[in-house]
Protein backbone atom coordinates (compact mmCIF):
# COMPACT_ATOMS: atom_id res chain seq x y z
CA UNK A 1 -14.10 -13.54 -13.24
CA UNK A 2 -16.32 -10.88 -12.34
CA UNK A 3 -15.72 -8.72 -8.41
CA UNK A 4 -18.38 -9.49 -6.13
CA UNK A 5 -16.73 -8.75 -3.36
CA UNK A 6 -14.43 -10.89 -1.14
CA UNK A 7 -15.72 -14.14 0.06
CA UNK A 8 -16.40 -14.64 4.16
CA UNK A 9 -14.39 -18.29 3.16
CA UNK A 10 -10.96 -16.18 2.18
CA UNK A 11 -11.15 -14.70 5.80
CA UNK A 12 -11.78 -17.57 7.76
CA UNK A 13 -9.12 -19.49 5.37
CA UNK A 14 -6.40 -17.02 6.77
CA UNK A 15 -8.15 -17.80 10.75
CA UNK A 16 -6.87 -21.18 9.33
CA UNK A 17 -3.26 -20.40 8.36
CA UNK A 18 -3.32 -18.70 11.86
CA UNK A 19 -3.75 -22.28 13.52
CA UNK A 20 -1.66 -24.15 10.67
CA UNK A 21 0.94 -22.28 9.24
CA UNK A 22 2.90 -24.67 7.62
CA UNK A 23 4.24 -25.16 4.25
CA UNK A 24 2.95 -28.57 4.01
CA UNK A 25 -1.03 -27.37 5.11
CA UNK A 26 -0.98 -25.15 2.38
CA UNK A 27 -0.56 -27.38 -0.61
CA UNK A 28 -2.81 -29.97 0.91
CA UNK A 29 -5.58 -27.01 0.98
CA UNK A 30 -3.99 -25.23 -2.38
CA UNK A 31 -7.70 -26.01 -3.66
CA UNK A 32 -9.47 -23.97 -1.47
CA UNK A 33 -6.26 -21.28 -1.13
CA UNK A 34 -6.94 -20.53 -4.76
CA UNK A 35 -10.79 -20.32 -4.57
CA UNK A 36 -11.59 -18.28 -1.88
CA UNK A 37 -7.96 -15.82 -1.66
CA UNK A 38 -6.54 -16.26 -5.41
CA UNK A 39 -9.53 -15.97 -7.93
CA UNK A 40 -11.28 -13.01 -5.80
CA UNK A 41 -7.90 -11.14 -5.38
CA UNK A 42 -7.28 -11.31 -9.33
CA UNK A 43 -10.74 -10.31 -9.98
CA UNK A 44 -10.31 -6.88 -7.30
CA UNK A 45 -7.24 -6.42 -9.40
CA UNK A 46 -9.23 -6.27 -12.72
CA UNK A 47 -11.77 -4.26 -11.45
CA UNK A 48 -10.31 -1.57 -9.32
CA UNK A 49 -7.64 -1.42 -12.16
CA UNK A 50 -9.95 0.04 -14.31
CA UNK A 51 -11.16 2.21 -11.86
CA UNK A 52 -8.02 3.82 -11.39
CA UNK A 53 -7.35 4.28 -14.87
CA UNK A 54 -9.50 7.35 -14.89
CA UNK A 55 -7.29 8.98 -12.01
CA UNK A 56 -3.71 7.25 -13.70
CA UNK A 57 -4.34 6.02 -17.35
CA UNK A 58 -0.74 4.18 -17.19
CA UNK A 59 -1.78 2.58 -13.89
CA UNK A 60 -0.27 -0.61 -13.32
CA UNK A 61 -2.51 -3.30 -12.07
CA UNK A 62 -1.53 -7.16 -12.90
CA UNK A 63 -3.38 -9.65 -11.41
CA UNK A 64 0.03 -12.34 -10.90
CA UNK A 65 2.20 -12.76 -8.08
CA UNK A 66 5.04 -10.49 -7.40
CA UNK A 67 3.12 -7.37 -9.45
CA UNK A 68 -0.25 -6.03 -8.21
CA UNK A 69 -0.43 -9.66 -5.68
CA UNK A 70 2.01 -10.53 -3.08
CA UNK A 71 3.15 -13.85 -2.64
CA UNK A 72 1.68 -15.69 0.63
CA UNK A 73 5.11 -16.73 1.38
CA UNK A 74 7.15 -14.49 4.30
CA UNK A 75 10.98 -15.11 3.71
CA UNK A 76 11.95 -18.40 5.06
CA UNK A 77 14.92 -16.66 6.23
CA UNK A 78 13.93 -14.88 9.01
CA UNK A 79 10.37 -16.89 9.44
CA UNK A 80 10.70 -20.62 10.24
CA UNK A 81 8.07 -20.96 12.15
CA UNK A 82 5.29 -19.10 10.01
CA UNK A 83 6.16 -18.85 6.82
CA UNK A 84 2.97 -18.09 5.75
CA UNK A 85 1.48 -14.69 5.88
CA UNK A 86 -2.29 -14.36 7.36
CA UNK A 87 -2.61 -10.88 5.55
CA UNK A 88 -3.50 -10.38 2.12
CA UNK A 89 -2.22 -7.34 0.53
CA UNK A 90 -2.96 -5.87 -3.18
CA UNK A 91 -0.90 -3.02 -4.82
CA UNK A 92 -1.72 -0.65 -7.90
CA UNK A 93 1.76 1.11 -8.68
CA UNK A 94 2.27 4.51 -10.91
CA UNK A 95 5.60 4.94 -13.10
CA UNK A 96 8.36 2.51 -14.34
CA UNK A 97 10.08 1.98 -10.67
CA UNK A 98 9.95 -0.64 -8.29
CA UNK A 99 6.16 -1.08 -7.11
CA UNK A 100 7.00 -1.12 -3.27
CA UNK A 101 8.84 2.40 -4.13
CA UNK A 102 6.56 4.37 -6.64
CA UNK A 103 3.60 5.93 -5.78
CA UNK A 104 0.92 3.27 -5.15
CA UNK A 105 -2.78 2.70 -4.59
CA UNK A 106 -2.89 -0.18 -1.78
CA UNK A 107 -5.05 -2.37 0.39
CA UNK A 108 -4.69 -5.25 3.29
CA UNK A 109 -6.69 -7.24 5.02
CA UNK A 110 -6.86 -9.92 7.00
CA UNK A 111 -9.80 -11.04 9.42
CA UNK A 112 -9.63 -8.10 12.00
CA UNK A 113 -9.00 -5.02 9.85
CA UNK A 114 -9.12 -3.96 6.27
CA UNK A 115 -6.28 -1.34 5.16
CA UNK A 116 -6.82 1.26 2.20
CA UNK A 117 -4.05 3.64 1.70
CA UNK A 118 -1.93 5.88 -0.84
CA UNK A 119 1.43 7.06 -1.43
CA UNK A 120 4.40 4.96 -0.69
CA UNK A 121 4.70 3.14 3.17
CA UNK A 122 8.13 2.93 3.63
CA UNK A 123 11.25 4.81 2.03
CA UNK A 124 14.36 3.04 1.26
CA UNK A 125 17.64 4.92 1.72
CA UNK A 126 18.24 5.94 -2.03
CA UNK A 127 14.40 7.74 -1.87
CA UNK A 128 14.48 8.81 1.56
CA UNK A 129 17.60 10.80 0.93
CA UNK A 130 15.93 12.38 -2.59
CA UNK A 131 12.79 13.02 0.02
CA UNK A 132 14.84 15.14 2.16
CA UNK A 133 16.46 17.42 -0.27
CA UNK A 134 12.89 17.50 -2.79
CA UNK A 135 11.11 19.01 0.64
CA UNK A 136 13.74 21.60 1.44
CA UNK A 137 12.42 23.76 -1.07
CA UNK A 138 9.46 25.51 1.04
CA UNK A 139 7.28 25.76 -2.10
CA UNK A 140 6.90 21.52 -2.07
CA UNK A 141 7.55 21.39 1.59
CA UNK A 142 3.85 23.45 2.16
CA UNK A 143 2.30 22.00 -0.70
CA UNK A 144 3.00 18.47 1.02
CA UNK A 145 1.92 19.91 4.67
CA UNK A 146 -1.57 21.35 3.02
CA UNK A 147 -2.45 17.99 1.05
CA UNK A 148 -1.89 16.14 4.70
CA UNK A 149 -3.79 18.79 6.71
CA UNK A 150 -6.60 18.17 4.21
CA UNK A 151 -6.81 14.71 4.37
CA UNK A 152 -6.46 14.70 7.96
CA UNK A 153 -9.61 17.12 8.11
CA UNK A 154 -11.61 14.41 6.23
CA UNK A 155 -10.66 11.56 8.47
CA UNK A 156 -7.42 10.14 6.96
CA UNK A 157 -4.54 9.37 9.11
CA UNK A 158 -1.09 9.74 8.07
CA UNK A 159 2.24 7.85 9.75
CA UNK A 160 3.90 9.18 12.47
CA UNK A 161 7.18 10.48 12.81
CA UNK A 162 9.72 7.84 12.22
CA UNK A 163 13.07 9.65 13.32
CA UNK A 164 13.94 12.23 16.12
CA UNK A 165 16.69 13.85 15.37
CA UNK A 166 16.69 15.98 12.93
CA UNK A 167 18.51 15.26 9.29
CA UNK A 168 22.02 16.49 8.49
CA UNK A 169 21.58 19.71 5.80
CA UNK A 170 17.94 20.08 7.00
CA UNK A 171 16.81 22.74 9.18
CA UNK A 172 14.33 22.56 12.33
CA UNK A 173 13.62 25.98 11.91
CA UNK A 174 12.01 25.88 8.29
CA UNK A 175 8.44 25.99 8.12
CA UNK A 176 6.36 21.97 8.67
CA UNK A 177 10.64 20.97 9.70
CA UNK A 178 8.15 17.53 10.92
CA UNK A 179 8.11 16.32 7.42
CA UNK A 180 11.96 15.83 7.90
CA UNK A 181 11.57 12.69 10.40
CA UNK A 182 9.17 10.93 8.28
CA UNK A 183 10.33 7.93 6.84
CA UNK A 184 7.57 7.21 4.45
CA UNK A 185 4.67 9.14 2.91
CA UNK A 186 1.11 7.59 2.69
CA UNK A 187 -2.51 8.17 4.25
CA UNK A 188 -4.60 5.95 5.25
CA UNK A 189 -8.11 4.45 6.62
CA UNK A 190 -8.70 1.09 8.29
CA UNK A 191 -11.96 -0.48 8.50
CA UNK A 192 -13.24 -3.98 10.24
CA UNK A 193 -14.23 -6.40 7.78
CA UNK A 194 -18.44 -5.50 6.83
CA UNK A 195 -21.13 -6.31 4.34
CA UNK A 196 -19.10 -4.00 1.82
CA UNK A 197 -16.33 -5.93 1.61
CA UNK A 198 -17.53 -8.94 1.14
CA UNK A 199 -19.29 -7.15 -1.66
CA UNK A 200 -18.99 -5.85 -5.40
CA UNK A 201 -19.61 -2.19 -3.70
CA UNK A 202 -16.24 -2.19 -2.28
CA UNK A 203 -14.82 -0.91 -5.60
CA UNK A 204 -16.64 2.19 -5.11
CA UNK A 205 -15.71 2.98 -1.32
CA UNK A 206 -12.20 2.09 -2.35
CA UNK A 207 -11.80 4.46 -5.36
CA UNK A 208 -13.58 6.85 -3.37
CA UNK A 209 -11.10 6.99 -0.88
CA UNK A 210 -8.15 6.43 -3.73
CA UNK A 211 -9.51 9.49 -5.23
CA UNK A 212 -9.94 11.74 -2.01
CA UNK A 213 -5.93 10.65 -2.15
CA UNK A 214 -5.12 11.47 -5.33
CA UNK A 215 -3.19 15.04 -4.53
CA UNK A 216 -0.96 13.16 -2.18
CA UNK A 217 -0.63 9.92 -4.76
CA UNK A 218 0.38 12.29 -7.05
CA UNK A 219 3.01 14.41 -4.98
CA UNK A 220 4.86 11.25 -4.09
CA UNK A 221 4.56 10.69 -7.73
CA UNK A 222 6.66 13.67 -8.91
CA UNK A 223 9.10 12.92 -5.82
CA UNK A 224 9.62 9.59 -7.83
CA UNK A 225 10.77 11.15 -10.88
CA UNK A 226 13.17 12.55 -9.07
CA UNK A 227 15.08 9.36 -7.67
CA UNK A 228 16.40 6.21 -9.31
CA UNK A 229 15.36 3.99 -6.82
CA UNK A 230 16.86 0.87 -8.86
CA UNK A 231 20.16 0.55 -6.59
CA UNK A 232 17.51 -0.31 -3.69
CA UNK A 233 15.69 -2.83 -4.87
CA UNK A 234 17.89 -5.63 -3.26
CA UNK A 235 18.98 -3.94 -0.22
């Protein structure tokens, strides 16, 4: 199936799950679930996949559930009541890792606010404590405080702060000490939902914003070689 850009249906199909989130709505509209949110979402996949082959050749973008696609399911655990999610969210992971802890290409939407970002959006302890000691050398510490200056120039936001205090063995006197209390390491751009993306010429504005990006993809990259983020996966 070929990207033309994401149907108005798929948005106003989430406006529905808003109303009737229940198991038992969504297989009586699993028809229309997989029409307008399924078959476009595999076909983005695809499309941007080969797109960001020419920034990662070893990219990894699978159009199947639990790879590049989420599931529309929340954990029934700790979600009773709405079990199923009303945001749609798409991830292109670099390296052999986990995909929700290597360095990713990623998007969201759902029918207020589209979400393009890079990097990685949320460190688990096994990474965030490999974060801390990779940035105490100055060297990667101002490399990492330069790419996020420069995408901040060109409009980009980046997270704030997640901790306050600063970390055992790190310093509040070193040079950029706020990269310390971060807790993740992504930038991002939202957007409201507009003729482009319910168009094939969202591919372009995406990779164009994946590639502005790229230094920062690629820093969290090499922190990921550093860390064996497997003893995380099922905390």
């Amino acid at each position: 199936m070929q990207f033309t850009g994401f149907p108005k249906e798929g948005l106003q199909f989430l406006d529905k799950i808003i109303i009737n989130n229940s198991k038992e709505w969504l297989d009586a509209n699993r028809e229309e679930y997989e029409r307008v949110i399924v078959a476009p979402n595999k076909a983005y996949v695809e499309e941007m996949g080969e797109h960001l082959q020419i920034l990662v050749p070893t990219i990894n973008a699978i159009p199947k559930t639990n790879k590049s696609l989420f599931r529309i399911y929340r954990d029934a655990r700790f979600h009773l009541n709405d079990p199923i999610k009303t945001r749609i969210g798409v991830i292109f992971w670099q390296g052999s890792g986990h995909r929700m802890q290597s360095a990713s290409f990623y998007m969201h939407y759902d029918p207020k606010e589209i979400f393009v970002a890079s990097g990685i959006r949320n460190f688990k302890p096994t990474l965030l404590a490999t974060y801390r000691e990779y940035i105490q050398n100055e060297e990667r510490r101002t490399e990492l405080h330069n790419i996020l200056e420069a995408l901040k120039v060109r409009g980009y936001r980046i997270p704030e702060a997640k901790y306050k205090r600063m970390p055992r063995d790190c310093k509040a006197t070193d040079s950029n000490s706020y990269l310390y209390l971060m807790g993740a390491m992504y930038a991002y751009t939202t957007f409201p939902p507009d003729d482009v993306f319910f168009s094939e010429a969202l591919i372009d504005r995406n990779f164009r914003i994946y590639e502005d990006m790229f230094d920062l993809q690629q820093w969290v990259y090499e922190l990921t070689l550093h860390c064996d983020t497997d003893a995380d996966v099922f905390r």
